[in-house]
PDB file of N, CA and C in Angstrom:
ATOM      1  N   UNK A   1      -6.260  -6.067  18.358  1.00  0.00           N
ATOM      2  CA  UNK A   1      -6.108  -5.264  17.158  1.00  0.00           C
ATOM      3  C   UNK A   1      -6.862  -3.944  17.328  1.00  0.00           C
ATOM      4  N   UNK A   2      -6.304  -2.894  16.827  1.00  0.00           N
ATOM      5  CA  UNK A   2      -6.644  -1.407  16.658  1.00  0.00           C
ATOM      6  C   UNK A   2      -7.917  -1.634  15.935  1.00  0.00           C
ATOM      7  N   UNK A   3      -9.342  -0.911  16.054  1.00  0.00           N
ATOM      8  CA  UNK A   3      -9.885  -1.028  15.099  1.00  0.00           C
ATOM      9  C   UNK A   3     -10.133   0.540  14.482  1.00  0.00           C
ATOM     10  N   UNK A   4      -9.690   1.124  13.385  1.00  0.00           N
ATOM     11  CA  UNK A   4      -9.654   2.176  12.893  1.00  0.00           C
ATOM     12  C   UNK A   4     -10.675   2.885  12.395  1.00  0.00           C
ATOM     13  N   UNK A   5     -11.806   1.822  12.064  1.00  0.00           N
ATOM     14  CA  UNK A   5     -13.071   2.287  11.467  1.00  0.00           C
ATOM     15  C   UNK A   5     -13.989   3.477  11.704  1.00  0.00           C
ATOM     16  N   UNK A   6     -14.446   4.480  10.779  1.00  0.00           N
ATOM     17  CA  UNK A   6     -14.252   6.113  11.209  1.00  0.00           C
ATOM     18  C   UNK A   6     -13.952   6.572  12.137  1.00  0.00           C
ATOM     19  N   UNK A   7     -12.526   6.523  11.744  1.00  0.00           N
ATOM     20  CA  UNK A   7     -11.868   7.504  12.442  1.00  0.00           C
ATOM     21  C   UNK A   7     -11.203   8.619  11.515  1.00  0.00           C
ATOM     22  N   UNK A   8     -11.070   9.547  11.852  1.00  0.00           N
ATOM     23  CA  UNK A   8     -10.452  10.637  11.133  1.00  0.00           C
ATOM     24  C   UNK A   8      -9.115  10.967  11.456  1.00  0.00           C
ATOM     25  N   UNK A   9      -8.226  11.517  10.729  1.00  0.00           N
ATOM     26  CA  UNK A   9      -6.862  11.645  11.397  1.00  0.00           C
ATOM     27  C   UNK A   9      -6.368  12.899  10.018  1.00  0.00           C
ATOM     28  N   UNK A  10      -5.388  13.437  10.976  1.00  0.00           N
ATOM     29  CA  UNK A  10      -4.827  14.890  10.381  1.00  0.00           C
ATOM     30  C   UNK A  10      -3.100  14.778  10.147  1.00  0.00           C
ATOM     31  N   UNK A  11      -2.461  14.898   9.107  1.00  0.00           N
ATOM     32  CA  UNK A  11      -1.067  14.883   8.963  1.00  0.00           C
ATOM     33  C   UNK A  11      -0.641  16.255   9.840  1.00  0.00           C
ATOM     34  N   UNK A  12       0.499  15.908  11.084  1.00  0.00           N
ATOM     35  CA  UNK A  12       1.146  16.762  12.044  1.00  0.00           C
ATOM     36  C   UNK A  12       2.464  17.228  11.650  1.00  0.00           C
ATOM     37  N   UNK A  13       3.072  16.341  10.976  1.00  0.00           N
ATOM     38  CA  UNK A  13       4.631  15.993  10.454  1.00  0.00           C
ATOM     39  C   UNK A  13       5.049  15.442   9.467  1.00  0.00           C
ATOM     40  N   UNK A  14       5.804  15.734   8.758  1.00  0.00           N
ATOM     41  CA  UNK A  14       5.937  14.979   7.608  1.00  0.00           C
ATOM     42  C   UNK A  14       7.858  15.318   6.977  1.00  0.00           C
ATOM     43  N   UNK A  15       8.264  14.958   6.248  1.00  0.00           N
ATOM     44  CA  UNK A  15       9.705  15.264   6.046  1.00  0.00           C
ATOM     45  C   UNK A  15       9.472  16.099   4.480  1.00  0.00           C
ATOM     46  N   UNK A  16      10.693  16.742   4.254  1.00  0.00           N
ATOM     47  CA  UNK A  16      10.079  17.952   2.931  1.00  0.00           C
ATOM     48  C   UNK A  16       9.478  17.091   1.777  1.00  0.00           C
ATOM     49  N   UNK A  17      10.054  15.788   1.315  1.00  0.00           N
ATOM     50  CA  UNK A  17      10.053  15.184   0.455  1.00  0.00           C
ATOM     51  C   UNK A  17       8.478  14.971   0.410  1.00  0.00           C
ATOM     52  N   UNK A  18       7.834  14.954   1.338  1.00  0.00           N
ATOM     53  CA  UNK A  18       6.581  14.052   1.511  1.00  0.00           C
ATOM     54  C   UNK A  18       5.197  15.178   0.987  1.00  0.00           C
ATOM     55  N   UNK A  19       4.189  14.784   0.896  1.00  0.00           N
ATOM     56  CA  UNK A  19       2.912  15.267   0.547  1.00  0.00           C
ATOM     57  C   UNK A  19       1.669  16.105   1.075  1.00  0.00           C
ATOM     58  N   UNK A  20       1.894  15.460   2.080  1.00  0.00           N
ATOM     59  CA  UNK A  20       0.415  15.692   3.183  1.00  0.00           C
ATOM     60  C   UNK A  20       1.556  17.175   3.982  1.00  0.00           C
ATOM     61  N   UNK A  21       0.388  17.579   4.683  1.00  0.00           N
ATOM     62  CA  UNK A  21       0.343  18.834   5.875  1.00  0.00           C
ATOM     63  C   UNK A  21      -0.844  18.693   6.526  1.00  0.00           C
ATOM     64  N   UNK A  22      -0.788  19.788   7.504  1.00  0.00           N
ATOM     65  CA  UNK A  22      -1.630  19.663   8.424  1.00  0.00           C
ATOM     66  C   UNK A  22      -2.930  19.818   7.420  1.00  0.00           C
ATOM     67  N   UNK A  23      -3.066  20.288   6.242  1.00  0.00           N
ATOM     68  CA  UNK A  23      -4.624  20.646   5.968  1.00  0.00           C
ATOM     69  C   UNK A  23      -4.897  18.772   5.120  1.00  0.00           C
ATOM     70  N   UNK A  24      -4.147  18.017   5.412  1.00  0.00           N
ATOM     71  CA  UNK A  24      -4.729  16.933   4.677  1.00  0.00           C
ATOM     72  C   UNK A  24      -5.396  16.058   5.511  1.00  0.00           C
ATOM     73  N   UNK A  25      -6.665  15.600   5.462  1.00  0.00           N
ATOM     74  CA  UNK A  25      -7.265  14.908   6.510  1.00  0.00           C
ATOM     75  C   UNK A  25      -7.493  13.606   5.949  1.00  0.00           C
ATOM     76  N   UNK A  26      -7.997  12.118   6.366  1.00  0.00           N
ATOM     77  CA  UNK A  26      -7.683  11.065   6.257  1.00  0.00           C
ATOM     78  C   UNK A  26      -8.918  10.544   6.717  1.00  0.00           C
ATOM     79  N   UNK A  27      -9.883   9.695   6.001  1.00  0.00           N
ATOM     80  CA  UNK A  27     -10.813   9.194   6.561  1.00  0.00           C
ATOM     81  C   UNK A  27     -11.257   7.569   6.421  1.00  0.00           C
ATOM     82  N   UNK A  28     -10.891   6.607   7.742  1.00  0.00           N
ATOM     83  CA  UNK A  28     -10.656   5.556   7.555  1.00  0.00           C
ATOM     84  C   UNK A  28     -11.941   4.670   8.064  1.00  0.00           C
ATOM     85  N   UNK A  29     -11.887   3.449   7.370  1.00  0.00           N
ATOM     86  CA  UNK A  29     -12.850   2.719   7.035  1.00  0.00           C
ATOM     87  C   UNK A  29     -11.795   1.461   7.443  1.00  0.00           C
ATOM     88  N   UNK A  30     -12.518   0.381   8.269  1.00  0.00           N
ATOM     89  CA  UNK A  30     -11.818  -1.413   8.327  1.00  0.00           C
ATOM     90  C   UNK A  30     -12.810  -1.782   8.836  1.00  0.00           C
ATOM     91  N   UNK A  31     -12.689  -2.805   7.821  1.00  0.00           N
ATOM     92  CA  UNK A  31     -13.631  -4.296   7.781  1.00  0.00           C
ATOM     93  C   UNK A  31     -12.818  -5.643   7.963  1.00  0.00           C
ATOM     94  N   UNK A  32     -12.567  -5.894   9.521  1.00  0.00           N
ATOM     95  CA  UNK A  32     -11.901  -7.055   9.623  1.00  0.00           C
ATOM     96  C   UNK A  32     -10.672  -6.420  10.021  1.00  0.00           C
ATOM     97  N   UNK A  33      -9.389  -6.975   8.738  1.00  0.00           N
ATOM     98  CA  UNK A  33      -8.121  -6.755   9.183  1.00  0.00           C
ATOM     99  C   UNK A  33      -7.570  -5.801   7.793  1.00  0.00           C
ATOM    100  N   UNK A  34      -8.752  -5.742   6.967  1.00  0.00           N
ATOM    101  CA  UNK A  34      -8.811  -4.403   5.937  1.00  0.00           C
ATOM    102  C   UNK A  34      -8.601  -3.673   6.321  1.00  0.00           C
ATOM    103  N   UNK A  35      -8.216  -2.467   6.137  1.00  0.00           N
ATOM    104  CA  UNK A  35      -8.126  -0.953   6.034  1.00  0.00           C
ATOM    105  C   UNK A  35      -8.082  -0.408   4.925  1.00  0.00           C
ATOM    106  N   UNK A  36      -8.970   0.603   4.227  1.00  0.00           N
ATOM    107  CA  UNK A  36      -8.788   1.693   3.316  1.00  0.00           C
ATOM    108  C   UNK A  36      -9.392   2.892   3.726  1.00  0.00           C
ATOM    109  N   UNK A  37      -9.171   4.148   3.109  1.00  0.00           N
ATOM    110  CA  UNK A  37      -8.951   5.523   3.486  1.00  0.00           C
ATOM    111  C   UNK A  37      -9.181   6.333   2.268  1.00  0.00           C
ATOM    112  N   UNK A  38      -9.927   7.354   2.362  1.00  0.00           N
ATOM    113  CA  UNK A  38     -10.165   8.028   1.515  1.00  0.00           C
ATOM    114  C   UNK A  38      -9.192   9.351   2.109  1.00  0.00           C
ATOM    115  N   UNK A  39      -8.144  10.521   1.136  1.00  0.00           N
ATOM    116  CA  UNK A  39      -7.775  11.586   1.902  1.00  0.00           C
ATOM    117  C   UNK A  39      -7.725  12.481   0.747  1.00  0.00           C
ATOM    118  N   UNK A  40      -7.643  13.978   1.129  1.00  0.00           N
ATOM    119  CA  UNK A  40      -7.172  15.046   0.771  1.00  0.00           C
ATOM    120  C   UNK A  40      -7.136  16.098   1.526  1.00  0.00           C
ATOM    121  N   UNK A  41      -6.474  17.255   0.554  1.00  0.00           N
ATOM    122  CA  UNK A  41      -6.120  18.597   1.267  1.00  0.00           C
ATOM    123  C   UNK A  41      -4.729  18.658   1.368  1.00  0.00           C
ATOM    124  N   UNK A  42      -4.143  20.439   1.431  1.00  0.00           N
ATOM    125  CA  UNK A  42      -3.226  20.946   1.047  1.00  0.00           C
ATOM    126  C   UNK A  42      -2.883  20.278  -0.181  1.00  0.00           C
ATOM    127  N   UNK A  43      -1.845  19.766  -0.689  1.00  0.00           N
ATOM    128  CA  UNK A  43      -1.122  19.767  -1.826  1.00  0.00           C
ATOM    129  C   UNK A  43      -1.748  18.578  -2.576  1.00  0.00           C
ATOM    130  N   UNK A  44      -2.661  17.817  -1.903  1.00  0.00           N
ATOM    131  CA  UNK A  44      -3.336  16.664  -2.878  1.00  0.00           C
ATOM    132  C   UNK A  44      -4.508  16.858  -2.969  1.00  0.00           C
ATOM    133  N   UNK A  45      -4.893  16.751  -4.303  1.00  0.00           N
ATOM    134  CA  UNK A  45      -6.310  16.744  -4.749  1.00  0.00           C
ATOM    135  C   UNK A  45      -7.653  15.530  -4.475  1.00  0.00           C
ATOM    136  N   UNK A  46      -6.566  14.605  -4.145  1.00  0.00           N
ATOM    137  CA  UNK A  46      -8.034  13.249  -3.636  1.00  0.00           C
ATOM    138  C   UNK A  46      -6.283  12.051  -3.835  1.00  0.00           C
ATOM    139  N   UNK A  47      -6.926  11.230  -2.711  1.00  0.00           N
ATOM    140  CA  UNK A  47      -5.836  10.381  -2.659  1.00  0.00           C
ATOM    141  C   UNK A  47      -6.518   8.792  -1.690  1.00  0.00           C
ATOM    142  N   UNK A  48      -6.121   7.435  -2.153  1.00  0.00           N
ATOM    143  CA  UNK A  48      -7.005   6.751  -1.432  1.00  0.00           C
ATOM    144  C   UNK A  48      -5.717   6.018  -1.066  1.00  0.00           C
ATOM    145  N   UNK A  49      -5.771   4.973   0.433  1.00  0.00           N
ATOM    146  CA  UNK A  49      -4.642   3.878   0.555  1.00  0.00           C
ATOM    147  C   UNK A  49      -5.794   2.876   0.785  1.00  0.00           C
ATOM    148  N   UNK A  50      -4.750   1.508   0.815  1.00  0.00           N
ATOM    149  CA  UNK A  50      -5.631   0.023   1.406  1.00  0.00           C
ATOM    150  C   UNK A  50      -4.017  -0.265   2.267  1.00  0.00           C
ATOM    151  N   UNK A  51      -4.897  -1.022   3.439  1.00  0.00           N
ATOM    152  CA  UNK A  51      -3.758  -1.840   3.782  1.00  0.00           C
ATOM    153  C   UNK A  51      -4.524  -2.819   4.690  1.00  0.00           C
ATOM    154  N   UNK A  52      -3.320  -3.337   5.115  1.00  0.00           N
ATOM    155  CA  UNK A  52      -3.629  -4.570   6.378  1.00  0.00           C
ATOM    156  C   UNK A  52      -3.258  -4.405   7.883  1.00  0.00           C
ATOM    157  N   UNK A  53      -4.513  -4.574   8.711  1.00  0.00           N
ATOM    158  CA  UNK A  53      -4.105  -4.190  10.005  1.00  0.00           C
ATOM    159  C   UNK A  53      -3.187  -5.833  10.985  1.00  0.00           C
ATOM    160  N   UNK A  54      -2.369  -5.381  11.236  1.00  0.00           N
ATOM    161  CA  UNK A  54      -2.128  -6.579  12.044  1.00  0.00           C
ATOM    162  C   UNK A  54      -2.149  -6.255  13.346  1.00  0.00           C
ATOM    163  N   UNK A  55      -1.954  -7.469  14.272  1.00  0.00           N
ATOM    164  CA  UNK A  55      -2.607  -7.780  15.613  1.00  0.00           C
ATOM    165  C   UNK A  55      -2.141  -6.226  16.714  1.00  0.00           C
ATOM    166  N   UNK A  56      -0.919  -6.099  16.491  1.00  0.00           N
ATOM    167  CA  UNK A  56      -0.751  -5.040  17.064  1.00  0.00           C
ATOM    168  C   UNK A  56      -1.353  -3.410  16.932  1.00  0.00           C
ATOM    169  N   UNK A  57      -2.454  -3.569  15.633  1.00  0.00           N
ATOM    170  CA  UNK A  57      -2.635  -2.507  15.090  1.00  0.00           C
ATOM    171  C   UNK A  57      -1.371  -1.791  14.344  1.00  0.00           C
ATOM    172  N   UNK A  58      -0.595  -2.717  13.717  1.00  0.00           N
ATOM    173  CA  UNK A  58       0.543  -1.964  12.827  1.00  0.00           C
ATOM    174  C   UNK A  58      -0.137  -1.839  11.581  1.00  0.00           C
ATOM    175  N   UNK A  59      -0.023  -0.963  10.534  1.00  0.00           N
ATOM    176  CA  UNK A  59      -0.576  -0.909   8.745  1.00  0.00           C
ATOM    177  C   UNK A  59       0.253  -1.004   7.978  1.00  0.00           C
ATOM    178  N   UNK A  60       0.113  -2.126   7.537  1.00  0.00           N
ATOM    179  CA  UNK A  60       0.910  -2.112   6.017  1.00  0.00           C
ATOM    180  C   UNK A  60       0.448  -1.802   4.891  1.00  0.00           C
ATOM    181  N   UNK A  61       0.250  -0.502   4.060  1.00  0.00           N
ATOM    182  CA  UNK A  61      -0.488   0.036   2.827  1.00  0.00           C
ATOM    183  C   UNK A  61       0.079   0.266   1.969  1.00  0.00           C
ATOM    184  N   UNK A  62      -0.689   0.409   0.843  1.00  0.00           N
ATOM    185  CA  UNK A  62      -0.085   1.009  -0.521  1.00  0.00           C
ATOM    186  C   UNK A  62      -1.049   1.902  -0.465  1.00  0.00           C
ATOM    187  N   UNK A  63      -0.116   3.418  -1.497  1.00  0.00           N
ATOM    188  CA  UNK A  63      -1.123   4.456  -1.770  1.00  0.00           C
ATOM    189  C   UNK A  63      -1.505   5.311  -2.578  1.00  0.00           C
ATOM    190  N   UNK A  64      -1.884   5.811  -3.832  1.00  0.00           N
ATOM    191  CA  UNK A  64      -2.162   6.621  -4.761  1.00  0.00           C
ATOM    192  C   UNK A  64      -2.849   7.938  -4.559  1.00  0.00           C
ATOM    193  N   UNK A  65      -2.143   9.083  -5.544  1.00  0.00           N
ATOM    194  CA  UNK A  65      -3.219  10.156  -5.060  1.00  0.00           C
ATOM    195  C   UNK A  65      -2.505  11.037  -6.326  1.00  0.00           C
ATOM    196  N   UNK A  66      -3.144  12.339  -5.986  1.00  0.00           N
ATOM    197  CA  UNK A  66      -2.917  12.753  -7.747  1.00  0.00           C
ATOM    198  C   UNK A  66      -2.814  14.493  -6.989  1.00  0.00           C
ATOM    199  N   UNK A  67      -2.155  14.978  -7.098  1.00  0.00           N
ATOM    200  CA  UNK A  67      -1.471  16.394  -6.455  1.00  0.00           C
ATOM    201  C   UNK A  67      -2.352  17.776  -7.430  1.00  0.00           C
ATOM    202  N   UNK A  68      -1.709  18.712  -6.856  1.00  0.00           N
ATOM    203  CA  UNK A  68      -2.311  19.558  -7.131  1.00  0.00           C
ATOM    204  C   UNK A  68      -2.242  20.303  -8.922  1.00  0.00           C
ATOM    205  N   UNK A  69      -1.092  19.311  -9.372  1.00  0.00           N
ATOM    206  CA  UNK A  69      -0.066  19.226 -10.157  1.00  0.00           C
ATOM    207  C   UNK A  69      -0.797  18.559 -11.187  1.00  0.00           C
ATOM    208  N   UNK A  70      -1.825  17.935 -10.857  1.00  0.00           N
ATOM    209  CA  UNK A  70      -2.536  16.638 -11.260  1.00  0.00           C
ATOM    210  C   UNK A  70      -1.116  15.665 -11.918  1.00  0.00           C
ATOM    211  N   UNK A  71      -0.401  15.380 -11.128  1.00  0.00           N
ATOM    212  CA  UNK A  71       0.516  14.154 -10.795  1.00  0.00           C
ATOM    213  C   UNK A  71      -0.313  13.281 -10.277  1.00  0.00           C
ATOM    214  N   UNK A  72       0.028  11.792 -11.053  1.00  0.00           N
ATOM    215  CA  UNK A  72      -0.283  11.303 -10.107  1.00  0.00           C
ATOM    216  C   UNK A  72       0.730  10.131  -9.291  1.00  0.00           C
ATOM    217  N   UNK A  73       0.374   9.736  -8.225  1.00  0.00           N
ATOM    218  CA  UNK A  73       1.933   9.441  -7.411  1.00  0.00           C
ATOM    219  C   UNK A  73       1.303   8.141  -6.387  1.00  0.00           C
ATOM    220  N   UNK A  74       2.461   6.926  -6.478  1.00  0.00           N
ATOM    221  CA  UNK A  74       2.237   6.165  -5.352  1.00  0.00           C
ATOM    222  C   UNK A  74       3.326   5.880  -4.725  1.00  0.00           C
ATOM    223  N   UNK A  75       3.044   5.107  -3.772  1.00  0.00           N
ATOM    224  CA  UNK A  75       3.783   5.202  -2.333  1.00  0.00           C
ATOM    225  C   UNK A  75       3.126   3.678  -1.682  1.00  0.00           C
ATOM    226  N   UNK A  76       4.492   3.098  -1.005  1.00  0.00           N
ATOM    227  CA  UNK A  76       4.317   1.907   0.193  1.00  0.00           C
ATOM    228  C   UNK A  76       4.371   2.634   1.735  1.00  0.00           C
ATOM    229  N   UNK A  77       3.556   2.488   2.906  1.00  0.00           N
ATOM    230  CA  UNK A  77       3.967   3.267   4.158  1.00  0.00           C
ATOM    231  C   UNK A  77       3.802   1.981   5.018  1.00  0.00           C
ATOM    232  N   UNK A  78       4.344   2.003   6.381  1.00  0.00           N
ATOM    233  CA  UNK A  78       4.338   1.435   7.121  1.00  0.00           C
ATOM    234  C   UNK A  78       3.922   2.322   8.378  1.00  0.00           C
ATOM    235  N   UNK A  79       2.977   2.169   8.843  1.00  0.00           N
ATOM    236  CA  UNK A  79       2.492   2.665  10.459  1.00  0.00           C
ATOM    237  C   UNK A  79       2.599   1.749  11.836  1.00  0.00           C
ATOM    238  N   UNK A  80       3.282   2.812  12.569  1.00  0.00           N
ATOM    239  CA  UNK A  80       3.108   2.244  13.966  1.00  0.00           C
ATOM    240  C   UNK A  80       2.140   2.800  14.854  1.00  0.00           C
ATOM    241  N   UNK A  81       1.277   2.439  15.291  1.00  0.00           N
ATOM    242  CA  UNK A  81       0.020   3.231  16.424  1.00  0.00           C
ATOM    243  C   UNK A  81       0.897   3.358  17.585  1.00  0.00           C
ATOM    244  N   UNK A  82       0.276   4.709  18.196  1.00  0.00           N
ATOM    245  CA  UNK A  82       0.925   5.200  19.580  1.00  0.00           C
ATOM    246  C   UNK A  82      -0.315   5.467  20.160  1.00  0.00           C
ATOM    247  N   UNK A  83      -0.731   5.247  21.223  1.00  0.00           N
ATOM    248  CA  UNK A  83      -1.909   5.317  22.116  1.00  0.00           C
ATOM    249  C   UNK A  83      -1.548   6.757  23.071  1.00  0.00           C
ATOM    250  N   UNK A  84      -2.129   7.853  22.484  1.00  0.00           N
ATOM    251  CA  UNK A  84      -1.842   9.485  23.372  1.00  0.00           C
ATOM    252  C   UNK A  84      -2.961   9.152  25.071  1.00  0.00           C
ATOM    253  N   UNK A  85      -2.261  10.080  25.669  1.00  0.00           N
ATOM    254  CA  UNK A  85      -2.733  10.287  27.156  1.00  0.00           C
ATOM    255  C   UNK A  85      -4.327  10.262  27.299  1.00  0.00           C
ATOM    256  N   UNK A  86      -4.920  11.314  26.023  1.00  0.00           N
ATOM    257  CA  UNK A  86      -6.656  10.912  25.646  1.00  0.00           C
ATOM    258  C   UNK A  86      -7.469  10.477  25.168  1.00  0.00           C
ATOM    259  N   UNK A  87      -6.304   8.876  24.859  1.00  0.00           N
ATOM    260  CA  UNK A  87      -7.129   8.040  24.067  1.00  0.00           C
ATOM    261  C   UNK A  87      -7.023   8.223  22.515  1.00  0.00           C
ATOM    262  N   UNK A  88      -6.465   9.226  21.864  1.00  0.00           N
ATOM    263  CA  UNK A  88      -6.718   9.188  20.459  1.00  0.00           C
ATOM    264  C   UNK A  88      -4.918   8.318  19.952  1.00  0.00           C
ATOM    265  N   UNK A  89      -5.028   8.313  19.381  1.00  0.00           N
ATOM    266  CA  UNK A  89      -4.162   7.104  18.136  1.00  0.00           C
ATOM    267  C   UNK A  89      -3.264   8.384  17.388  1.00  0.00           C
ATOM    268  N   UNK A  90      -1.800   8.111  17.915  1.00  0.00           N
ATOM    269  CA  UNK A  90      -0.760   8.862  16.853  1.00  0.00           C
ATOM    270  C   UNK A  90      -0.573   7.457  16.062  1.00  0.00           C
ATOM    271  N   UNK A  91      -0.112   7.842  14.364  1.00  0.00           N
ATOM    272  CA  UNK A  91       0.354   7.042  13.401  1.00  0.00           C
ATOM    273  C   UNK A  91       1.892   7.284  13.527  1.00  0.00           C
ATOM    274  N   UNK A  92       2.980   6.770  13.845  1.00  0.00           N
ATOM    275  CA  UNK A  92       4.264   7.253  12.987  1.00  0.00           C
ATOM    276  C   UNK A  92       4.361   6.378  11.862  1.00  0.00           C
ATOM    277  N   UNK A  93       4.484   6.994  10.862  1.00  0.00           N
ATOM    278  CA  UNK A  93       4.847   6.739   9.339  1.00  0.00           C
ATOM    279  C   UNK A  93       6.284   6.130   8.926  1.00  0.00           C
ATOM    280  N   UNK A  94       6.665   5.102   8.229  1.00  0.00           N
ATOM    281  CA  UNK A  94       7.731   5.366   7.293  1.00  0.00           C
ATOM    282  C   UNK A  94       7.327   4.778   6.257  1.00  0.00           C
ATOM    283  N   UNK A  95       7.617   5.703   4.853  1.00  0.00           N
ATOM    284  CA  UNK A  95       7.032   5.434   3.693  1.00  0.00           C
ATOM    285  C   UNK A  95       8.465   5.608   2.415  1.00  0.00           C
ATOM    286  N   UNK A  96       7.719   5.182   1.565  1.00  0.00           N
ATOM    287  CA  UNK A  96       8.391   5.483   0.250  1.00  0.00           C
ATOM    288  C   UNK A  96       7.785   5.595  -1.273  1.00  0.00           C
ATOM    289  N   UNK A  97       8.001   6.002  -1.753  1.00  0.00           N
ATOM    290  CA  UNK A  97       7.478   6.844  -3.114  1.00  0.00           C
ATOM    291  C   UNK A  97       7.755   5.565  -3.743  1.00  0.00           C
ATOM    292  N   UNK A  98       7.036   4.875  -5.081  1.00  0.00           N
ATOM    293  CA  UNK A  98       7.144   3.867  -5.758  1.00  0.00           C
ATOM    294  C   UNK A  98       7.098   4.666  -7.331  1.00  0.00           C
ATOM    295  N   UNK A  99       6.943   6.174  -7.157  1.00  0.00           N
ATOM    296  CA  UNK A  99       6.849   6.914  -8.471  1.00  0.00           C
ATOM    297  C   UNK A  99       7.705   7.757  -8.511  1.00  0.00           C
ATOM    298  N   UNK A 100       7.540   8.808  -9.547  1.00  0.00           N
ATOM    299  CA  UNK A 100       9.042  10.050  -9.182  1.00  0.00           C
ATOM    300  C   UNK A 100      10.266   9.331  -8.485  1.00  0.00           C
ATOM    301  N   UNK A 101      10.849   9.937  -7.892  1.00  0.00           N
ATOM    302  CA  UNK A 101      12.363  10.157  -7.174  1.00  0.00           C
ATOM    303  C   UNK A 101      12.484   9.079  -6.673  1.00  0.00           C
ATOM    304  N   UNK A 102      11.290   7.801  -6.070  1.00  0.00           N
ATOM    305  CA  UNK A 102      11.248   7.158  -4.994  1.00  0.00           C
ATOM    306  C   UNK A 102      12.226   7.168  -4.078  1.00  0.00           C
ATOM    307  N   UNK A 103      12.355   7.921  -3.390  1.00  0.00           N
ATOM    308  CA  UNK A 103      12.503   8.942  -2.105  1.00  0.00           C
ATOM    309  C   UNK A 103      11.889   7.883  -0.794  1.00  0.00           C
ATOM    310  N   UNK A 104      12.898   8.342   0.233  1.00  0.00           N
ATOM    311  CA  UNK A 104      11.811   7.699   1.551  1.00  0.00           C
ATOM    312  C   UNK A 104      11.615   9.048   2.111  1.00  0.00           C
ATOM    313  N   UNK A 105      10.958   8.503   3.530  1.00  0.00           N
ATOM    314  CA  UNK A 105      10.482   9.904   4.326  1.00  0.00           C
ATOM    315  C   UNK A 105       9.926   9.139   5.533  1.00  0.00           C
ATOM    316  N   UNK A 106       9.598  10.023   6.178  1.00  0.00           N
ATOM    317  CA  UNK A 106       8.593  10.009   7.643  1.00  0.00           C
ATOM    318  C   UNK A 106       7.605  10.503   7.669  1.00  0.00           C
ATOM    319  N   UNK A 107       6.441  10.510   8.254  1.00  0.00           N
ATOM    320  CA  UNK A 107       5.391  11.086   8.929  1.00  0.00           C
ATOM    321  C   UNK A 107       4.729  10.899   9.959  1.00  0.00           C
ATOM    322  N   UNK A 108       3.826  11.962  11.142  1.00  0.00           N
ATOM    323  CA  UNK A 108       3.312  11.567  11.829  1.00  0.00           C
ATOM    324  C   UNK A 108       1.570  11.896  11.256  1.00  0.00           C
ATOM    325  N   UNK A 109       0.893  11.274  11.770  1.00  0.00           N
ATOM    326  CA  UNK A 109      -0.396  11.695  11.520  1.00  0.00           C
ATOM    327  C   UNK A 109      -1.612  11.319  13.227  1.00  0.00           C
ATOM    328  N   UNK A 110      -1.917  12.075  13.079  1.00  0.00           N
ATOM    329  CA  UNK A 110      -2.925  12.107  14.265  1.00  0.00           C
ATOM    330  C   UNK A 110      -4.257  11.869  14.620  1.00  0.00           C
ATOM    331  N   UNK A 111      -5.124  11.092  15.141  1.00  0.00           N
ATOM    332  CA  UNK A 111      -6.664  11.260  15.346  1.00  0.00           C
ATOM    333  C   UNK A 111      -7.398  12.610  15.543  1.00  0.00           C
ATOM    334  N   UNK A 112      -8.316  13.088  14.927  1.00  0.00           N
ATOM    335  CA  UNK A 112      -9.019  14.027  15.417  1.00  0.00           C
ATOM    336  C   UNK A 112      -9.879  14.088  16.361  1.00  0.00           C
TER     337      UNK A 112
END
């Protein structure tokens, strides 16, 4: 299992529908097979997820956060870990909005 615990990570990609940009950063915390995350920046004002790491280091989360809009908005995502050439951890994303439009989308997000 991946263990994620501070690590930091930066949204690279995302589809229009979606939230994050590069200025949103992500700061993760796991205890066990926990995961939660504190994030913000660009278009969100403070935003937290929880999820569950499984053996492969895949995440299954739910997530809330409240925009610049002071909306506030949740979302189910699913992550796959990609192991880069220097060791740091790409996320690919697929998520969906459980508020507004509920919309799907993509994202990538990256280790810093």
């Amino acid at each position: 299992m991946i263990n994620y615990n501070g690590k930091q990570f930066k949204a690279v990609d995302n589809t229009p529908n979606g939230a994050t940009s590069e200025e949103t950063i992500f700061h993760y915390v796991q205890h066990g097979n926990i995961l939660t995350a504190a994030y913000k920046g660009g278009k969100i004002k403070t935003g937290h997820l929880i999820g569950i790491v499984n053996e492969k280091g895949e995440i299954d989360m739910r997530y809330h956060q409240i925009d610049q809009q002071n909306q506030l908005m949740t979302g189910v995502c699913q992550s796959v870990p990609e192991m880069l050439p220097n060791g740091k951890i790409r996320l690919h994303e697929a998520w969906q909005w459980t508020s507004g439009d509920c919309s799907k989308g993509t994202s990538v997000i990256e280790e810093l």
